[in-house]
C-alpha atoms as a PDB file:
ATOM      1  CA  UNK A   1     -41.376  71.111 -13.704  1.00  0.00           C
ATOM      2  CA  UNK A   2     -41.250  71.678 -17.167  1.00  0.00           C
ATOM      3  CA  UNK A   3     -44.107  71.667 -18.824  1.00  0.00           C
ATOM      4  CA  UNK A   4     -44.959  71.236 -23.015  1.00  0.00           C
ATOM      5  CA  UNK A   5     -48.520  72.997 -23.589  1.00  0.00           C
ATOM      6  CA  UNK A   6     -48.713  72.874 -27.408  1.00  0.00           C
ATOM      7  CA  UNK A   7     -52.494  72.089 -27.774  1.00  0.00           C
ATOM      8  CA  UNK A   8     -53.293  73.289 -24.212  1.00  0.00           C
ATOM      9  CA  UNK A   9     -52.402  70.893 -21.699  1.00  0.00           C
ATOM     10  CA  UNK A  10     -49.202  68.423 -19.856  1.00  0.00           C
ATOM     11  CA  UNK A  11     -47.220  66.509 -22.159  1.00  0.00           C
ATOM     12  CA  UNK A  12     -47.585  62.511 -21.592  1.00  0.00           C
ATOM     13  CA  UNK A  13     -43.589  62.606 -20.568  1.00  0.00           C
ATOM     14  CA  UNK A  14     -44.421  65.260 -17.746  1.00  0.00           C
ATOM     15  CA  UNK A  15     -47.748  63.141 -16.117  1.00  0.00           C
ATOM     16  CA  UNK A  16     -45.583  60.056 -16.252  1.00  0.00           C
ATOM     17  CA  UNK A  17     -42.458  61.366 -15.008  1.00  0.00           C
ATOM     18  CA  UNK A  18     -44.049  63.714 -12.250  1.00  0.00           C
ATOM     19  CA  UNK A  19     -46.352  60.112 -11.490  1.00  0.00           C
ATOM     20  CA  UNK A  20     -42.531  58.917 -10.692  1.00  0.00           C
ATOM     21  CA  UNK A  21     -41.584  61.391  -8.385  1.00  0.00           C
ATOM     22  CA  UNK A  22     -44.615  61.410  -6.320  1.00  0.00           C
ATOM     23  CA  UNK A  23     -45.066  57.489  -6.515  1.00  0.00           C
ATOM     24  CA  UNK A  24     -41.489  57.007  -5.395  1.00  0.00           C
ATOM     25  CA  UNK A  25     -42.040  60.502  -2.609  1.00  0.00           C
ATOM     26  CA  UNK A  26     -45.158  57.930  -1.127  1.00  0.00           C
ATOM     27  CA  UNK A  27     -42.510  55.251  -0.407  1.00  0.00           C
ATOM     28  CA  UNK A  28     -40.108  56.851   1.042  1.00  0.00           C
ATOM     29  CA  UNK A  29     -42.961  58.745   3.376  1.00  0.00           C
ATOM     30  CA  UNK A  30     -44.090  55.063   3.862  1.00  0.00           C
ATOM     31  CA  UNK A  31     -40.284  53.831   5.363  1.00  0.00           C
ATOM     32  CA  UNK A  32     -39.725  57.782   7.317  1.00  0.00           C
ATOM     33  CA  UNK A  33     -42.764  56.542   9.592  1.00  0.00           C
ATOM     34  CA  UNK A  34     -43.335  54.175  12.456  1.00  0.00           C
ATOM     35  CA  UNK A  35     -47.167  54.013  12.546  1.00  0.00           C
ATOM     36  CA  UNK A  36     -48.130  50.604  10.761  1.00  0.00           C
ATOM     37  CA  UNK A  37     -51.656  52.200  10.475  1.00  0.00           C
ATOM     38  CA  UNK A  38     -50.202  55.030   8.001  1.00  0.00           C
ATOM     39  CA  UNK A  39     -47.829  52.719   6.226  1.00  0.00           C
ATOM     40  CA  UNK A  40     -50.738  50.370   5.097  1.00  0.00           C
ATOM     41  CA  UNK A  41     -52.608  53.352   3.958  1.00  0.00           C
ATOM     42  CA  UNK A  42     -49.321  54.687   2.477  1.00  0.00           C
ATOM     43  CA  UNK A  43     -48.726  51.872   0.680  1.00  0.00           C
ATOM     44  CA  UNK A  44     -52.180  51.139  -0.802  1.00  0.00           C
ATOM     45  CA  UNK A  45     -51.752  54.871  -1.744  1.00  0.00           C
ATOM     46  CA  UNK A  46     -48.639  53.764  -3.668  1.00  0.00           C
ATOM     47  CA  UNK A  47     -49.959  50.801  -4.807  1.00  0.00           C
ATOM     48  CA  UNK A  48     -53.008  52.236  -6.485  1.00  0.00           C
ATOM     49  CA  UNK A  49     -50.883  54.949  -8.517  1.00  0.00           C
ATOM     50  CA  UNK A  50     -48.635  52.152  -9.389  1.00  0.00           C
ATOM     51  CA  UNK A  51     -51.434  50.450 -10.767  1.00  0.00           C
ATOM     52  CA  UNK A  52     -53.408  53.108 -12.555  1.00  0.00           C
ATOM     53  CA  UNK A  53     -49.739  54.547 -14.161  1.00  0.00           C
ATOM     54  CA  UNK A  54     -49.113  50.955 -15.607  1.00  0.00           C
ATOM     55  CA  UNK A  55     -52.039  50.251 -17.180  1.00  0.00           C
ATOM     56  CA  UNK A  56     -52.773  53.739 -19.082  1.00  0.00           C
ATOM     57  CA  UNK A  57     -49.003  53.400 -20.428  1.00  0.00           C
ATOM     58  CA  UNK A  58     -49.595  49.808 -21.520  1.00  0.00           C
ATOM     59  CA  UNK A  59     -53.109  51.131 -23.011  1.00  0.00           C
ATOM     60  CA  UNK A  60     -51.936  54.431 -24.422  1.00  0.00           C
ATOM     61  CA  UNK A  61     -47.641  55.113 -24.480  1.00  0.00           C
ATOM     62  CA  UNK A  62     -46.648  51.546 -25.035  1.00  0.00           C
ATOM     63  CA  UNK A  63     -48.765  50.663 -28.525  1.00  0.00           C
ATOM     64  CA  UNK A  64     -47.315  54.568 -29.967  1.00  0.00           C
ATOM     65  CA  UNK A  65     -43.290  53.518 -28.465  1.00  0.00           C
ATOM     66  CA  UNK A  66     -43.633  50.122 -30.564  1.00  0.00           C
ATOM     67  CA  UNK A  67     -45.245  52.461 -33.682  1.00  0.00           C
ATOM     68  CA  UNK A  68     -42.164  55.598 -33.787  1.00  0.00           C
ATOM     69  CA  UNK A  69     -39.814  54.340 -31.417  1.00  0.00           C
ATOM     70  CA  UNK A  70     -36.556  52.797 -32.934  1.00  0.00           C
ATOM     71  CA  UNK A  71     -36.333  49.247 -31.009  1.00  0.00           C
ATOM     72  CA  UNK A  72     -39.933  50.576 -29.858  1.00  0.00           C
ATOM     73  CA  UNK A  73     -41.243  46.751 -29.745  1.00  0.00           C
ATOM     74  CA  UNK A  74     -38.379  45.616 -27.472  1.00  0.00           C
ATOM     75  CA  UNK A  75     -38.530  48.364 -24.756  1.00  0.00           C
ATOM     76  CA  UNK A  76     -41.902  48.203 -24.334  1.00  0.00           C
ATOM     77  CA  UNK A  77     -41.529  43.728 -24.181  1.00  0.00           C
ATOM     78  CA  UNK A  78     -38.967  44.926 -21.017  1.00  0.00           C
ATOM     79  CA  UNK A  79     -41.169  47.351 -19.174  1.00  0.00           C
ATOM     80  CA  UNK A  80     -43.831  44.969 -19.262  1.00  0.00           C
ATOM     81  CA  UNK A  81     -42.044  42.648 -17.707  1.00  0.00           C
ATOM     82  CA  UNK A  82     -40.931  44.781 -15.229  1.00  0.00           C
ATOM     83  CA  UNK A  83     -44.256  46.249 -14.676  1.00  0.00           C
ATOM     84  CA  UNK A  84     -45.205  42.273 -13.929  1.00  0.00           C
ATOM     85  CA  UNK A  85     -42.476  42.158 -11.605  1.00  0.00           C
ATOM     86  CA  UNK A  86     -43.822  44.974  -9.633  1.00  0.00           C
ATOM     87  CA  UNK A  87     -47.236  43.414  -9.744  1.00  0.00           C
ATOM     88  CA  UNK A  88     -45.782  40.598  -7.992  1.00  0.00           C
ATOM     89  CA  UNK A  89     -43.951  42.566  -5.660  1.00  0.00           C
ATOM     90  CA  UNK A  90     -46.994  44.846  -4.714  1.00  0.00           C
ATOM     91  CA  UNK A  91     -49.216  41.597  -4.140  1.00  0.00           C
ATOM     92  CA  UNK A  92     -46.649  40.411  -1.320  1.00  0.00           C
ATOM     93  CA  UNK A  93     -46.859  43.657  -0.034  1.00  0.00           C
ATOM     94  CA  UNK A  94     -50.327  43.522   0.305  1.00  0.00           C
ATOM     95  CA  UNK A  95     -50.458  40.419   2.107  1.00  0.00           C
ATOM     96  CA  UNK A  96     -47.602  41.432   4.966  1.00  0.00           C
ATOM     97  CA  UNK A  97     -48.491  43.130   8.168  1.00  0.00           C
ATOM     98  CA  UNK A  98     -47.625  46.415   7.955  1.00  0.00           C
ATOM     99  CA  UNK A  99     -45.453  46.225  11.358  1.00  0.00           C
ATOM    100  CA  UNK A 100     -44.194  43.062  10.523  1.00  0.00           C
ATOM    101  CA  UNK A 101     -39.993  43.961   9.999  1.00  0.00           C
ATOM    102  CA  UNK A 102     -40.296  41.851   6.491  1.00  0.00           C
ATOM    103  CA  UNK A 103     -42.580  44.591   5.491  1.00  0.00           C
ATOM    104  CA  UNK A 104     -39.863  47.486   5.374  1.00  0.00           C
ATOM    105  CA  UNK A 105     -37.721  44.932   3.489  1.00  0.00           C
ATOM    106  CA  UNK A 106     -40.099  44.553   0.826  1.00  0.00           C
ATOM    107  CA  UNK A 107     -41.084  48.494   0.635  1.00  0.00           C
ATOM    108  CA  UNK A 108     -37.271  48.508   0.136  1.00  0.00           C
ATOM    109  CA  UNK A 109     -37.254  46.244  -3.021  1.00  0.00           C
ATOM    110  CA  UNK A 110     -40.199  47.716  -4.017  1.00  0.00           C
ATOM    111  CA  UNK A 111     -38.663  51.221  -3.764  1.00  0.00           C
ATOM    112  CA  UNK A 112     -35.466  49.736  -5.930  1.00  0.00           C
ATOM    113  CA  UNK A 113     -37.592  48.302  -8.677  1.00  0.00           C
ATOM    114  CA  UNK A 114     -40.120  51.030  -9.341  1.00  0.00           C
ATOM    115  CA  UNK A 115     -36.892  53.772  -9.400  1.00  0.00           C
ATOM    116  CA  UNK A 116     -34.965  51.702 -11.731  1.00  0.00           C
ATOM    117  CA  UNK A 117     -38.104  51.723 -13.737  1.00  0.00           C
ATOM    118  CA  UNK A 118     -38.991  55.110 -13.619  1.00  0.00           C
ATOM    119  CA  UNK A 119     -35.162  55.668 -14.619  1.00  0.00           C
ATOM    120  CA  UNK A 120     -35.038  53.568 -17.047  1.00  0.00           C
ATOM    121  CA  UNK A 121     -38.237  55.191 -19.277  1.00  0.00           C
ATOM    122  CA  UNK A 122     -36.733  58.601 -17.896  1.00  0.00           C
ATOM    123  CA  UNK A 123     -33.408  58.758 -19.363  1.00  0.00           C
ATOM    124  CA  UNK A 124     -34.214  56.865 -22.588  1.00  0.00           C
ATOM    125  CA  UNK A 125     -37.897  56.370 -23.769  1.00  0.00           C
ATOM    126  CA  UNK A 126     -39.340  59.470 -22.589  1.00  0.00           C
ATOM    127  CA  UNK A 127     -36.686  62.281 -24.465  1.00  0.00           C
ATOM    128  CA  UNK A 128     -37.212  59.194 -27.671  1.00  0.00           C
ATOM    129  CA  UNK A 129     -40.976  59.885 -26.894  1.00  0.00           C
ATOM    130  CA  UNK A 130     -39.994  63.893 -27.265  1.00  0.00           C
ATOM    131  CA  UNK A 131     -37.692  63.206 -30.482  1.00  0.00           C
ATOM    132  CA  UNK A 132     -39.982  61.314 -32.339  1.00  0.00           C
ATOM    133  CA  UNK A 133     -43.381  62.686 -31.495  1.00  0.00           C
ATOM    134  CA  UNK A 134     -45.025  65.785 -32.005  1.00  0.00           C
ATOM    135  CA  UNK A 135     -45.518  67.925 -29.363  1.00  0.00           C
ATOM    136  CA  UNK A 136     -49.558  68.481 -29.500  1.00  0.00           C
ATOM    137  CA  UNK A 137     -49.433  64.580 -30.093  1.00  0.00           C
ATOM    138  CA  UNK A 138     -47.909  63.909 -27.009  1.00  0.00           C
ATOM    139  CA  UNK A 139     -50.380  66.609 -25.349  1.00  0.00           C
ATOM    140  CA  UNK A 140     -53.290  64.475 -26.659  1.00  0.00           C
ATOM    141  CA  UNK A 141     -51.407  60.924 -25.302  1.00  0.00           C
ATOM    142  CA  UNK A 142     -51.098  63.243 -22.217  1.00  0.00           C
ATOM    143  CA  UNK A 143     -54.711  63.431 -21.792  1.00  0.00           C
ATOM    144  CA  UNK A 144     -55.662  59.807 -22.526  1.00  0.00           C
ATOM    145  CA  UNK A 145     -53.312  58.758 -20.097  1.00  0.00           C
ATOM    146  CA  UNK A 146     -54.926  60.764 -17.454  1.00  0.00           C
ATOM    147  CA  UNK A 147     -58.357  59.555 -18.363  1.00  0.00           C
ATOM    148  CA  UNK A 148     -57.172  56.415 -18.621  1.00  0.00           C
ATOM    149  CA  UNK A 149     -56.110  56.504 -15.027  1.00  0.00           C
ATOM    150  CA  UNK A 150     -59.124  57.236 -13.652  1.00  0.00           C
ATOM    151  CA  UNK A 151     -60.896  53.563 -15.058  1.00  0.00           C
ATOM    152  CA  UNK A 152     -57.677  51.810 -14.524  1.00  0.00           C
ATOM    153  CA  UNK A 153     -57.365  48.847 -11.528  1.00  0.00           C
ATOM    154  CA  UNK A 154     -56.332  50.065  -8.038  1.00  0.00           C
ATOM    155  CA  UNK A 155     -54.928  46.879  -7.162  1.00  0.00           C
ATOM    156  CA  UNK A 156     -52.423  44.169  -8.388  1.00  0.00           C
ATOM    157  CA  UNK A 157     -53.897  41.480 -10.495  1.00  0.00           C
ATOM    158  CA  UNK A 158     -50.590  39.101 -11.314  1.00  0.00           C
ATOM    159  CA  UNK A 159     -52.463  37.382 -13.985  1.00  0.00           C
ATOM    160  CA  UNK A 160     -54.053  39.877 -15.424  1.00  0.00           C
ATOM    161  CA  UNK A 161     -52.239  40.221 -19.078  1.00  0.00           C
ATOM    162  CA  UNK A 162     -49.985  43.699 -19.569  1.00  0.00           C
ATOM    163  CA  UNK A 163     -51.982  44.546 -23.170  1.00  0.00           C
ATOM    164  CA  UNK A 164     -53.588  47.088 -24.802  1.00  0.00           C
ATOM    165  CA  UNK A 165     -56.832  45.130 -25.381  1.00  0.00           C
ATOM    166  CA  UNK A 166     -56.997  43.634 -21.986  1.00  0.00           C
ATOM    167  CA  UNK A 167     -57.065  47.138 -20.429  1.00  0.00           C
ATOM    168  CA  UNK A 168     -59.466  48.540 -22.590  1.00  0.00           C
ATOM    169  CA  UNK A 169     -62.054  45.671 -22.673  1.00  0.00           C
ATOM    170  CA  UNK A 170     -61.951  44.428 -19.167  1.00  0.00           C
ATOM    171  CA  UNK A 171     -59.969  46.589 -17.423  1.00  0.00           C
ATOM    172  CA  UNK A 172     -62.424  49.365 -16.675  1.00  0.00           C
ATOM    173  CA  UNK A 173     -64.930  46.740 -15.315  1.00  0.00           C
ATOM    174  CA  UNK A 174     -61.657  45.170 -13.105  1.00  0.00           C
ATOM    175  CA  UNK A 175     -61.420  48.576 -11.923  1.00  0.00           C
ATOM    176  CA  UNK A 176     -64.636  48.952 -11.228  1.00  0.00           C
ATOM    177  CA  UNK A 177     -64.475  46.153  -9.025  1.00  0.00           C
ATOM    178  CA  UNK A 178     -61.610  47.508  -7.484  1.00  0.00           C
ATOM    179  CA  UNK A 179     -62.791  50.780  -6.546  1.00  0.00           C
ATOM    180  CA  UNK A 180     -65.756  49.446  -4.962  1.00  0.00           C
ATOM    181  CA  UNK A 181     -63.430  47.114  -2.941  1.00  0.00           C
ATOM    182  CA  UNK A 182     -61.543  50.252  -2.083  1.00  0.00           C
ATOM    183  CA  UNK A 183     -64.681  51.736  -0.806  1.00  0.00           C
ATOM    184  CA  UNK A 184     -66.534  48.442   1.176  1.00  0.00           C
ATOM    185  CA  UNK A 185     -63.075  48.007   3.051  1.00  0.00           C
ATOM    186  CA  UNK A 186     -62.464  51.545   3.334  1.00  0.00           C
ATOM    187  CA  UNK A 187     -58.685  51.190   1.780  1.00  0.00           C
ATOM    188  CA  UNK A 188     -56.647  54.314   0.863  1.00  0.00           C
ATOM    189  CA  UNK A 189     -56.404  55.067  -2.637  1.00  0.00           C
ATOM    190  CA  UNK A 190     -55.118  58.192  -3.344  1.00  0.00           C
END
């Protein structure tokens, strides 16, 4: 991996894009086994990264793409909506038997939709994010993204909004909640 330490520490485009590979490594260790015990905890696995990636980009990379990014505004209006799409598609998941056959199907989709996304921000936003940005800036977004992830949700909320103030007013006390959900039903979160 290659790594941008001006200031000291990761660049945001390396957390984000080594988020991808692992979130989309999870998945495919999710379909490669036959125990619906691991899958579910798999899966929550997933689910919870999925979760705590989206909200510190909508909190932290999304407000600075719409700032320096040429058409900044409009690629951040379509990975919101494809975050919510994913929201959507991790709720079903969450709500099928994990050796039900319809699960696989929807690990599949799932699978489809977060790599297009992760491709999408790869090939495009994230070298704009390197073109536009300084270096020790995107250290610094690199480090509020990781502590954003620690507060961030573990689970889908479909109607929570995807904004900046949302996740930074009442998103630490939503994940809150959710880690102490985690905990009481003893669900897999990373």
């Amino acid at each position: 991996m290659t790594e941008n330490t001006a200031g000291g520490g990761q660049d945001v485009v390396d957390i984000l894009a080594a988020d991808h590979r692992d979130m989309l490594e999870l998945l495919g260790r999710v379909e490669a086994t036959s125990d619906p015990g691991e899958r579910r905890d798999l899966l929550d696995t997933v689910i919870a990264e999925v979760m705590r990636h989206s909200v510190a980009e909508e909190m932290h990379v999304y407000p600075v793409m719409e700032q320096h990014l040429p058409n900044g505004s409009e690629e951040v209006e379509h990975d919101k909506e494809e975050h919510q799409e994913l929201v959507e598609l991790m709720k079903k998941l969450e709500a099928v038997d994990a050796a039900d056959p319809a699960f696989l199907e929807l690990v599949q989709k799932f699978q489809g939709q977060l790599s297009h996304h992760a491709d999408d921000e790869e090939s495009d936003q994230f070298p704009a994010l390197r073109a536009h940005i300084p270096a020790d800036t995107l250290v610094e977004l690199g480090r509020k993204v990781e502590h954003a992830k620690k507060l961030a949700p573990t689970r889908p909320h479909p109607h929570a909004p995807h904004a900046e103030l949302f996740h930074k007013t009442v998103g630490p006390g939503v994940g809150m909640v959710d880690r102490l959900l985690d905990k009481l039903t003893g669900r897999r979160t990373g």
